[in-house]
C-alpha atoms as a PDB file:
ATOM      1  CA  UNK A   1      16.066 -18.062 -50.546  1.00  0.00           C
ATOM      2  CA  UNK A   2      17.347 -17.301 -54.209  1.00  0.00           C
ATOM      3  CA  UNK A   3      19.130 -19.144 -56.658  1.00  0.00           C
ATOM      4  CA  UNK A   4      22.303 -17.749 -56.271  1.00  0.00           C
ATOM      5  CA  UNK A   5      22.043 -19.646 -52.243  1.00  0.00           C
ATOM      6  CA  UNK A   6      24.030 -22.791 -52.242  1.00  0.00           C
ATOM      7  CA  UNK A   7      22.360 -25.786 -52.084  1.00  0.00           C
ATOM      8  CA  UNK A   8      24.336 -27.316 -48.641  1.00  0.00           C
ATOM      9  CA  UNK A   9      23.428 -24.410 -46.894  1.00  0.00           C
ATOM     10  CA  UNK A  10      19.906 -24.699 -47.756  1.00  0.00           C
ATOM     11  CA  UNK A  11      19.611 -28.112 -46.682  1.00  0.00           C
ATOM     12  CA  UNK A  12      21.559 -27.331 -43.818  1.00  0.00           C
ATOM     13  CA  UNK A  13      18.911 -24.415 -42.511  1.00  0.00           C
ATOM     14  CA  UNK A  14      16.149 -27.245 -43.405  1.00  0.00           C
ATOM     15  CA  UNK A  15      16.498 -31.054 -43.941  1.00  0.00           C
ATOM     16  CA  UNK A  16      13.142 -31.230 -45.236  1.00  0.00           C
ATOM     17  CA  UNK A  17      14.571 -29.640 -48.554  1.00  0.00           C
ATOM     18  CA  UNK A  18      16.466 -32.633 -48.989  1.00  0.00           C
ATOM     19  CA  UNK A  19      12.956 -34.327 -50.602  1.00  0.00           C
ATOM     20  CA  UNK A  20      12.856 -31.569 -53.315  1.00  0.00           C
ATOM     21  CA  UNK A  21      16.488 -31.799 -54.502  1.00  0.00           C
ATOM     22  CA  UNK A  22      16.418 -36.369 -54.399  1.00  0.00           C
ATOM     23  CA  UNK A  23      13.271 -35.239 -56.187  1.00  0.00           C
ATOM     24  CA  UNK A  24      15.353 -33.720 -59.059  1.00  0.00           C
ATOM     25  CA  UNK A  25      18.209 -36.244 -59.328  1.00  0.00           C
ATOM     26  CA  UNK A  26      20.368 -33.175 -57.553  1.00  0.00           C
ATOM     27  CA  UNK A  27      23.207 -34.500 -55.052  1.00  0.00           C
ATOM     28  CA  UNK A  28      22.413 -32.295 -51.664  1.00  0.00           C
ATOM     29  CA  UNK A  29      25.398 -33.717 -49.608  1.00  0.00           C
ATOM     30  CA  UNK A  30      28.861 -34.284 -52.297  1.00  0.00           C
ATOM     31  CA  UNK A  31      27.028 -31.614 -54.462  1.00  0.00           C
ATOM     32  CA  UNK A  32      26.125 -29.358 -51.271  1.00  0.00           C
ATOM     33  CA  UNK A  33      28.610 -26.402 -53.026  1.00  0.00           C
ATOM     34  CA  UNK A  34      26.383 -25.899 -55.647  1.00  0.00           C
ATOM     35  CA  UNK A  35      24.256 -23.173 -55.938  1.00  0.00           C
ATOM     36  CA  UNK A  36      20.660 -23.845 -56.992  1.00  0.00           C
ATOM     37  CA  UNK A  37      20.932 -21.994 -60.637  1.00  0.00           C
ATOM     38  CA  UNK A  38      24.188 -23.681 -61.658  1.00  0.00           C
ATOM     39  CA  UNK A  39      22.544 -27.371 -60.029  1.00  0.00           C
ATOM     40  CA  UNK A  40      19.634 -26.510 -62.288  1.00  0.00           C
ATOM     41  CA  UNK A  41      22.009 -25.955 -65.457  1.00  0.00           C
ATOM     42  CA  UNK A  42      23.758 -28.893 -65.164  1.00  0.00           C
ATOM     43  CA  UNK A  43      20.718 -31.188 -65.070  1.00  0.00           C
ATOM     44  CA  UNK A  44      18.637 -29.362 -67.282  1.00  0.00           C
ATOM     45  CA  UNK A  45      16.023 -28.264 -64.708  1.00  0.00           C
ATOM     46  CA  UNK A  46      13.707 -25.665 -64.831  1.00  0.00           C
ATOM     47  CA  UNK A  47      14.882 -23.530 -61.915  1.00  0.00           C
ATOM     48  CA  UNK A  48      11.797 -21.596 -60.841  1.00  0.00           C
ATOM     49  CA  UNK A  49       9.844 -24.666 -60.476  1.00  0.00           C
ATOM     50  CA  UNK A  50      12.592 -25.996 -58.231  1.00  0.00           C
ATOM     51  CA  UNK A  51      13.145 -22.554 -56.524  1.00  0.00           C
ATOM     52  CA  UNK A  52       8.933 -22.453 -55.975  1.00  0.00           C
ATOM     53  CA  UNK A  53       8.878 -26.183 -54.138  1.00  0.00           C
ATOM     54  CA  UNK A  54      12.030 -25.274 -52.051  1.00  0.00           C
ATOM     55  CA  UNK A  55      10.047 -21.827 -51.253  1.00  0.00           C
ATOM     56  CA  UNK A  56       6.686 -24.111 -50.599  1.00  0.00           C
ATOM     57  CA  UNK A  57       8.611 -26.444 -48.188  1.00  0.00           C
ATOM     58  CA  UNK A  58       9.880 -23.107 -46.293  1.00  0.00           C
ATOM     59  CA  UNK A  59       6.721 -22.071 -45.683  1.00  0.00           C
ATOM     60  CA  UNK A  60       6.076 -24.773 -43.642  1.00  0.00           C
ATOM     61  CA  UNK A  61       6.541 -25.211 -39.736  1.00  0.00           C
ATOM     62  CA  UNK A  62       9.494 -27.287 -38.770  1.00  0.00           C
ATOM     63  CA  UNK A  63      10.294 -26.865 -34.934  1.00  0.00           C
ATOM     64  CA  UNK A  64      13.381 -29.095 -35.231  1.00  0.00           C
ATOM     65  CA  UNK A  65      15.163 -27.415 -38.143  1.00  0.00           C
ATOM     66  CA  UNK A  66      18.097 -26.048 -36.401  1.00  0.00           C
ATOM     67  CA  UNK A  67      18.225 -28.814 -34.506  1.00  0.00           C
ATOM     68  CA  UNK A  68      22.242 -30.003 -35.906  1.00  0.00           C
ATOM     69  CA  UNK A  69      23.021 -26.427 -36.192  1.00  0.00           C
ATOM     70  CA  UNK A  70      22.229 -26.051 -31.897  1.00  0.00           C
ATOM     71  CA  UNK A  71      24.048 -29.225 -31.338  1.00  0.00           C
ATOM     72  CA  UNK A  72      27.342 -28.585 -29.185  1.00  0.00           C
ATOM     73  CA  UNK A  73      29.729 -30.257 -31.361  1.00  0.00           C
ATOM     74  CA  UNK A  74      30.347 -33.446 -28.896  1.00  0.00           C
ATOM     75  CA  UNK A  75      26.260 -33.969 -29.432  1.00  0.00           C
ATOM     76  CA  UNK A  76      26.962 -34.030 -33.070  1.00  0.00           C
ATOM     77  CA  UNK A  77      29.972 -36.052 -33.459  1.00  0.00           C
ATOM     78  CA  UNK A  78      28.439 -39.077 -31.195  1.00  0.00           C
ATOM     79  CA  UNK A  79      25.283 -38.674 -32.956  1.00  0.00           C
ATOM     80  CA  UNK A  80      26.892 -39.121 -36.141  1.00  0.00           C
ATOM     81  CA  UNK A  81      28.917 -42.508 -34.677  1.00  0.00           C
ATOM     82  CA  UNK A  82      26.130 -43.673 -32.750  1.00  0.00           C
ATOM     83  CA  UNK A  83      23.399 -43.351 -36.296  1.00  0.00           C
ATOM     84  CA  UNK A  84      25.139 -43.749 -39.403  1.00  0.00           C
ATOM     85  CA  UNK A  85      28.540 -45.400 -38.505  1.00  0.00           C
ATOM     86  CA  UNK A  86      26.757 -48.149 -37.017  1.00  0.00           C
ATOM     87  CA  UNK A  87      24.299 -48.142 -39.609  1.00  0.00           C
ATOM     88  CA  UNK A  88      26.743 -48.661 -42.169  1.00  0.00           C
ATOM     89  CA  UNK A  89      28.896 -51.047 -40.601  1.00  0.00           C
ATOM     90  CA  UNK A  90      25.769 -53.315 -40.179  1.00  0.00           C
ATOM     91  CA  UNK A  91      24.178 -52.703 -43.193  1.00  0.00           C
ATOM     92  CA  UNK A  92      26.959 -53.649 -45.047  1.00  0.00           C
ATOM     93  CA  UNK A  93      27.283 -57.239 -43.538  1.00  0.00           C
ATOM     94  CA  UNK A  94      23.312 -57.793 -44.751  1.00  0.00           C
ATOM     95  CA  UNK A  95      24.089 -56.178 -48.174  1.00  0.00           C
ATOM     96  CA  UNK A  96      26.981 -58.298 -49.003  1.00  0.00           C
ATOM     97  CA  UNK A  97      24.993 -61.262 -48.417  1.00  0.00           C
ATOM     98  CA  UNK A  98      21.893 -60.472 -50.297  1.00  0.00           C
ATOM     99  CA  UNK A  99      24.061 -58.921 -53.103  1.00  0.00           C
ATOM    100  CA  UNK A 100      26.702 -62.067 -53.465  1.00  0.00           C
ATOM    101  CA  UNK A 101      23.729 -64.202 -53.429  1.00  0.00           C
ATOM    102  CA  UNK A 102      21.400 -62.366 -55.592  1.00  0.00           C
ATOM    103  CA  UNK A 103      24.478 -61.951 -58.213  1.00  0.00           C
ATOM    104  CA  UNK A 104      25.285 -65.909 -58.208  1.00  0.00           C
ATOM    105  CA  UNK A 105      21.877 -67.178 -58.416  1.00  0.00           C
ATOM    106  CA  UNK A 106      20.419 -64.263 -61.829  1.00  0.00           C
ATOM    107  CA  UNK A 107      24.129 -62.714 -62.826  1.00  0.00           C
ATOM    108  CA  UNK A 108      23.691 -64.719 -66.013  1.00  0.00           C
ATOM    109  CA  UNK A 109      20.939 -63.524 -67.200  1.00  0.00           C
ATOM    110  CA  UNK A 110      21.404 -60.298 -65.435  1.00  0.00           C
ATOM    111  CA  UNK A 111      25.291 -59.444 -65.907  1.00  0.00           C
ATOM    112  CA  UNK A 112      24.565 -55.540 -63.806  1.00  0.00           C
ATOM    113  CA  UNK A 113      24.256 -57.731 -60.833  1.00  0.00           C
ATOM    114  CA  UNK A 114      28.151 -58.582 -60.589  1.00  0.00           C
ATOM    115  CA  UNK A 115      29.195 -55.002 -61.476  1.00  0.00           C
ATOM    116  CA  UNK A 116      26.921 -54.036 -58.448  1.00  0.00           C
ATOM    117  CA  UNK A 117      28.321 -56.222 -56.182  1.00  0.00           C
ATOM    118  CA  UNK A 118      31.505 -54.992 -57.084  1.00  0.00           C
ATOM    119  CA  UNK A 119      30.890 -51.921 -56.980  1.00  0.00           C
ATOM    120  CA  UNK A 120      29.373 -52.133 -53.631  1.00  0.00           C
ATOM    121  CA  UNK A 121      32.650 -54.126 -52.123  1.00  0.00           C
ATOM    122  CA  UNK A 122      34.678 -51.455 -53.051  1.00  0.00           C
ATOM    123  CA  UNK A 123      32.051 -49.033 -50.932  1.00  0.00           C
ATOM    124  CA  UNK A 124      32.397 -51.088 -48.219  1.00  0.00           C
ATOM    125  CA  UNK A 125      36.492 -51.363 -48.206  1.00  0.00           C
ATOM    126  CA  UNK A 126      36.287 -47.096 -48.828  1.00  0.00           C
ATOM    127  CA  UNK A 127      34.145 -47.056 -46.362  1.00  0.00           C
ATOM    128  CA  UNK A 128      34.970 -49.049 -43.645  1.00  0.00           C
ATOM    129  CA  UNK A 129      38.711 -47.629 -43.745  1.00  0.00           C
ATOM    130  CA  UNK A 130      37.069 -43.963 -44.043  1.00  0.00           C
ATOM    131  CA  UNK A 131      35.240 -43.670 -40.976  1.00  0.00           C
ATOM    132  CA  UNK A 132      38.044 -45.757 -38.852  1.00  0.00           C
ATOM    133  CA  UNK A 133      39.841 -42.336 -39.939  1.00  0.00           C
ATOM    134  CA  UNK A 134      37.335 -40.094 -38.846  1.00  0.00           C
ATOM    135  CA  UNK A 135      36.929 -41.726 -35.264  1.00  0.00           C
ATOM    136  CA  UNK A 136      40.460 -42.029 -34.586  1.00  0.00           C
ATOM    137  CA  UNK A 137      41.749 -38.863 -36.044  1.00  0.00           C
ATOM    138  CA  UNK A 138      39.300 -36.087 -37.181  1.00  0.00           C
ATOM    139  CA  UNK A 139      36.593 -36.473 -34.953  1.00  0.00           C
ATOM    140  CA  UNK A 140      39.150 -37.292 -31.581  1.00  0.00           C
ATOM    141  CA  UNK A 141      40.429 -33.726 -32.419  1.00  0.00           C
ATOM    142  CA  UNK A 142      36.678 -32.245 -32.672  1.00  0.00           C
ATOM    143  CA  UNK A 143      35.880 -34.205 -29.624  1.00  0.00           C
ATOM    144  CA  UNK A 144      39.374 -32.464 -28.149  1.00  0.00           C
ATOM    145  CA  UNK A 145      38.792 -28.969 -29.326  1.00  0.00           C
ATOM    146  CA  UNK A 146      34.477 -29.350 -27.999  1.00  0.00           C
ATOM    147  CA  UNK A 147      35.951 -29.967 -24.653  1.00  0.00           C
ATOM    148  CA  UNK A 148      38.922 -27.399 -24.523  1.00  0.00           C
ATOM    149  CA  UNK A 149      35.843 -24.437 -25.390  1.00  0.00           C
ATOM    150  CA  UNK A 150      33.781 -25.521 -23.003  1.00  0.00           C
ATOM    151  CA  UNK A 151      36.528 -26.039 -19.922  1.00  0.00           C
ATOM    152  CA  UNK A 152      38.340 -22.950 -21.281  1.00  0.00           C
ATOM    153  CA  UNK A 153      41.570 -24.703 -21.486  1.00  0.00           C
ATOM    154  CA  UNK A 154      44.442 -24.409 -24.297  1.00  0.00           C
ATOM    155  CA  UNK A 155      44.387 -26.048 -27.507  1.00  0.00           C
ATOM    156  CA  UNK A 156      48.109 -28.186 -28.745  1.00  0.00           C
ATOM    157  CA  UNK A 157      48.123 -27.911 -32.340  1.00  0.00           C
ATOM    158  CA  UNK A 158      47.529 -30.795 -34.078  1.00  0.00           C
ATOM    159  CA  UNK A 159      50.190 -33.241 -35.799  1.00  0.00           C
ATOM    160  CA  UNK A 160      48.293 -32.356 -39.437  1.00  0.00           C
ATOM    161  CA  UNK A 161      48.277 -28.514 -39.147  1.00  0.00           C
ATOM    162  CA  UNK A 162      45.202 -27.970 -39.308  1.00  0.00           C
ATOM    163  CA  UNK A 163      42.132 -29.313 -39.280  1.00  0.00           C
ATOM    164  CA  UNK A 164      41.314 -28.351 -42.648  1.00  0.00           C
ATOM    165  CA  UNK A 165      43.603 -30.773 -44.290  1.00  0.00           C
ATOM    166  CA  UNK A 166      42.132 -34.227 -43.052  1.00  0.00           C
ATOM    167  CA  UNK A 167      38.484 -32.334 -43.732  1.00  0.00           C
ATOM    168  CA  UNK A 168      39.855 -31.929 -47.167  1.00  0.00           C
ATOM    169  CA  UNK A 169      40.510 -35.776 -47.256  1.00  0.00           C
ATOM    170  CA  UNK A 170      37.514 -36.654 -46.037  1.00  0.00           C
ATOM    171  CA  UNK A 171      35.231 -34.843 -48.256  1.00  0.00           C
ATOM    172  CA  UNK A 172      36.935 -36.258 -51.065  1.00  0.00           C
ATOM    173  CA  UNK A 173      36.507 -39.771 -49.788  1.00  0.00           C
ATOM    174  CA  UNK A 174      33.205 -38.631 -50.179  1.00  0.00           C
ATOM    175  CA  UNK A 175      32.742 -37.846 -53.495  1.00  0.00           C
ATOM    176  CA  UNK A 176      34.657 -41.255 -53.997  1.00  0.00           C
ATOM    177  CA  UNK A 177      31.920 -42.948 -52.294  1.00  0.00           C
ATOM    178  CA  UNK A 178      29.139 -40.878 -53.546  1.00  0.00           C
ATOM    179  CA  UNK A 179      29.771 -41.360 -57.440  1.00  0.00           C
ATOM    180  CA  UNK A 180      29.995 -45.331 -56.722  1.00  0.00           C
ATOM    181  CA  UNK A 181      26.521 -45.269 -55.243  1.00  0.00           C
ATOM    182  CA  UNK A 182      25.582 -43.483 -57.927  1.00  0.00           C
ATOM    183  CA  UNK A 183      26.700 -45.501 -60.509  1.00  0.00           C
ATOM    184  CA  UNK A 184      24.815 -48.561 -58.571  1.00  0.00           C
ATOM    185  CA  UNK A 185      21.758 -46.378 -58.824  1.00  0.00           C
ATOM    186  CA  UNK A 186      22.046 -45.791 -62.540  1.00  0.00           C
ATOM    187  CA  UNK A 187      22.985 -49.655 -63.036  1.00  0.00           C
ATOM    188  CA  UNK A 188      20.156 -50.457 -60.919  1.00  0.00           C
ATOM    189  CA  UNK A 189      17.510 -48.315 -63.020  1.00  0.00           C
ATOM    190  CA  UNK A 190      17.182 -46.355 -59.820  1.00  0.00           C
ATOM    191  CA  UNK A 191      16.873 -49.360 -57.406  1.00  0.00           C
ATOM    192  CA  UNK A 192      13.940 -51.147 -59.691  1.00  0.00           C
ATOM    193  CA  UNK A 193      14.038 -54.476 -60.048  1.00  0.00           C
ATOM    194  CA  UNK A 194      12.649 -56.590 -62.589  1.00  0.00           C
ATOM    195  CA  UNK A 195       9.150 -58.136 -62.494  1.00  0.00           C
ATOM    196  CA  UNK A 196      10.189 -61.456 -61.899  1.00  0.00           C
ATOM    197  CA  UNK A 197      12.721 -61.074 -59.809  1.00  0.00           C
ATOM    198  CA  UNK A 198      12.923 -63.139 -56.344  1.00  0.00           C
ATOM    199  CA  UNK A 199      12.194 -61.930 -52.541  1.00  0.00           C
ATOM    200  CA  UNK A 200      16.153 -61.279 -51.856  1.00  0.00           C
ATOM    201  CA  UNK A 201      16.532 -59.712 -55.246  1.00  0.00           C
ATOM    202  CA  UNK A 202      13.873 -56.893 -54.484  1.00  0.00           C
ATOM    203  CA  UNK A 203      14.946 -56.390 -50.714  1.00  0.00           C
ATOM    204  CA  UNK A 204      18.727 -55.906 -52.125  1.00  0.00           C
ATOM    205  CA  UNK A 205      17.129 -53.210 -54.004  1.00  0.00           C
ATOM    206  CA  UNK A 206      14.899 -51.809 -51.353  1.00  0.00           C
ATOM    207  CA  UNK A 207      18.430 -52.131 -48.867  1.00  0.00           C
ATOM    208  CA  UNK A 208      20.749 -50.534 -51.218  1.00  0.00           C
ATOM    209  CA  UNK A 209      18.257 -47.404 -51.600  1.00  0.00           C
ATOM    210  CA  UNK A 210      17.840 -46.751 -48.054  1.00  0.00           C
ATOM    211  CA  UNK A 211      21.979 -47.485 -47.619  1.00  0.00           C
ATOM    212  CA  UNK A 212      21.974 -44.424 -50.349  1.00  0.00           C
ATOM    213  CA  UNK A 213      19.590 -42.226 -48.708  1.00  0.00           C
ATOM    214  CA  UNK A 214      21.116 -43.015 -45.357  1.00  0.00           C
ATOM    215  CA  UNK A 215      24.672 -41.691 -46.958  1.00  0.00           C
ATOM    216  CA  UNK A 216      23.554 -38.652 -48.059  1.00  0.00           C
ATOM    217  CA  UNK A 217      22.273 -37.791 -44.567  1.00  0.00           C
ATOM    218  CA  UNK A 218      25.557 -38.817 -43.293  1.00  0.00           C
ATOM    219  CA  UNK A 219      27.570 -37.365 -45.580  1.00  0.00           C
ATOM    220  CA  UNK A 220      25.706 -33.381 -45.413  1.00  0.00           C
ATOM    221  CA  UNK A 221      25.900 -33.974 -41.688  1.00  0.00           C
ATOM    222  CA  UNK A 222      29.170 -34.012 -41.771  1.00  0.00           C
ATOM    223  CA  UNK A 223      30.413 -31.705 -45.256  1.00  0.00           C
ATOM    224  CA  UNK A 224      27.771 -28.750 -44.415  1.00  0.00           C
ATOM    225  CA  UNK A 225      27.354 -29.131 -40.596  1.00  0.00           C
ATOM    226  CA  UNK A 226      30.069 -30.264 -38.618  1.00  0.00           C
ATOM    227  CA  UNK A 227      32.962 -29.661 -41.133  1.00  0.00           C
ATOM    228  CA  UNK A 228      32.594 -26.119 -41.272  1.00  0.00           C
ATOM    229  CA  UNK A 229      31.396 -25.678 -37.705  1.00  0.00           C
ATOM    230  CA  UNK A 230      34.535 -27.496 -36.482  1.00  0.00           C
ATOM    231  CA  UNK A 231      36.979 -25.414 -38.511  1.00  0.00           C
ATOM    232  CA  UNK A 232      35.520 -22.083 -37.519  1.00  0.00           C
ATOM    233  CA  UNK A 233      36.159 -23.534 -33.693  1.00  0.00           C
ATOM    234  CA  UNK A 234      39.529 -24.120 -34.677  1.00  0.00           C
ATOM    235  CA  UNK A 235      40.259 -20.843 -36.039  1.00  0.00           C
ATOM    236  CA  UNK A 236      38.694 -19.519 -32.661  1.00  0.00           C
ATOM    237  CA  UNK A 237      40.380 -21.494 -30.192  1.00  0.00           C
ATOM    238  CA  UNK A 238      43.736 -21.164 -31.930  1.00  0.00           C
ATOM    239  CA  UNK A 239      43.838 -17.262 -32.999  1.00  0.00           C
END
């Protein structure tokens, strides 16, 4: 591992990395292009220091790091359905409710509130209409082209051309979705809520960081494991 390695790929090889880059503010999943030195340039980071905990992380055992990579691509794709799409579609029905409340009872007195909340409705429209996409379209086709490999049976060419081009959509649907959750973050003061606020002010808080963290394991899952798995399949099964 240098600093020239890009930072998707790293996290890719080992998801325990993930720690050390949320520990530096650095985006591992819309970011995942990145290489390490130009991450650490943009945020002002001392590199080595960075470079030495990814390095001390490595050193450790981890029997189920290339677990997603080993995954037949049918595994992966109803993994990612069965976790994190239903996570998200339930999470948001919770959210929306603690948040709406939360923002009528202390948006007065705390005007971020209602930018949150509207914020967060416009994650849950993006979102909500993004993975319908991926179920019907993207990941039908990875599901297709999984079970064409394995029966040895001919690929039809898809009405988009190529998988590449709803991949391209998706990813930036991501970024779309990423930068709003970070902007919640920053209005947020990183998910931190004040001392006196109220039970379902502090579990909206507590809820909206774990619906972050969740996204960024959904979201590398899919832009630096399955994305480019499933277009390299493509490129095999139609050459």
């Amino acid at each position: 591992m240098d600093l020239t390695d890009h930072i998707g790929n790293i996290v890719a090889s080992d998801y325990r990395t993930a720690t050390v880059f949320k520990k530096y503010n650095i985006d591992f999943c819309c970011g995942g292009g990145k290489t390490i030195e130009a991450a650490c340039q943009s945020k002002g980071i001392n590199k080595n220091q960075l470079l030495q905990d990814l390095l001390e992380i490595e050193k450790g055992s981890n029997p189920q790091q290339d677990q997603f990579n080993n995954w037949d691509l049918n595994r992966l794709v109803n993994y990612i359905e069965d976790k994190h799409h239903t996570y998200v579609r339930t999470t948001i029905v919770t959210l929306s409710q603690y948040l709406n409340k939360v923002a009528k009872v202390h948006g007065a007195h705390n005007p971020e509130l209602k930018e949150i909340l509207a914020l967060f409705n416009t994650v849950a429209d993006e979102l909500e209409q993004h993975m319908q996409k991926e179920e019907m379209t993207l990941f039908a086709y990875i599901k297709e082209m999984a079970n064409s490999e394995a029966l040895g049976t001919d690929l039809a060419k898809p009405h988009f051309g190529t998988i590449k081009n709803p991949i391209k959509m998706m990813e930036v649907e991501h970024d779309m979705v990423g930068n709003n959750m970070s902007e919640i973050s920053r209005l947020s003061s990183g998910y931190t809520p004040p001392e006196y606020a109220c039970n379902t002010y502090m579990v909206s808080y507590k809820l909206l960081e774990e619906f972050e963290n969740d996204l960024h394991q959904h979201i590398h899952l899919e832009n630096n494991i399955l994305f480019p798995r499933a277009i390299e399949l493509e490129t095999q099964l139609l050459k």
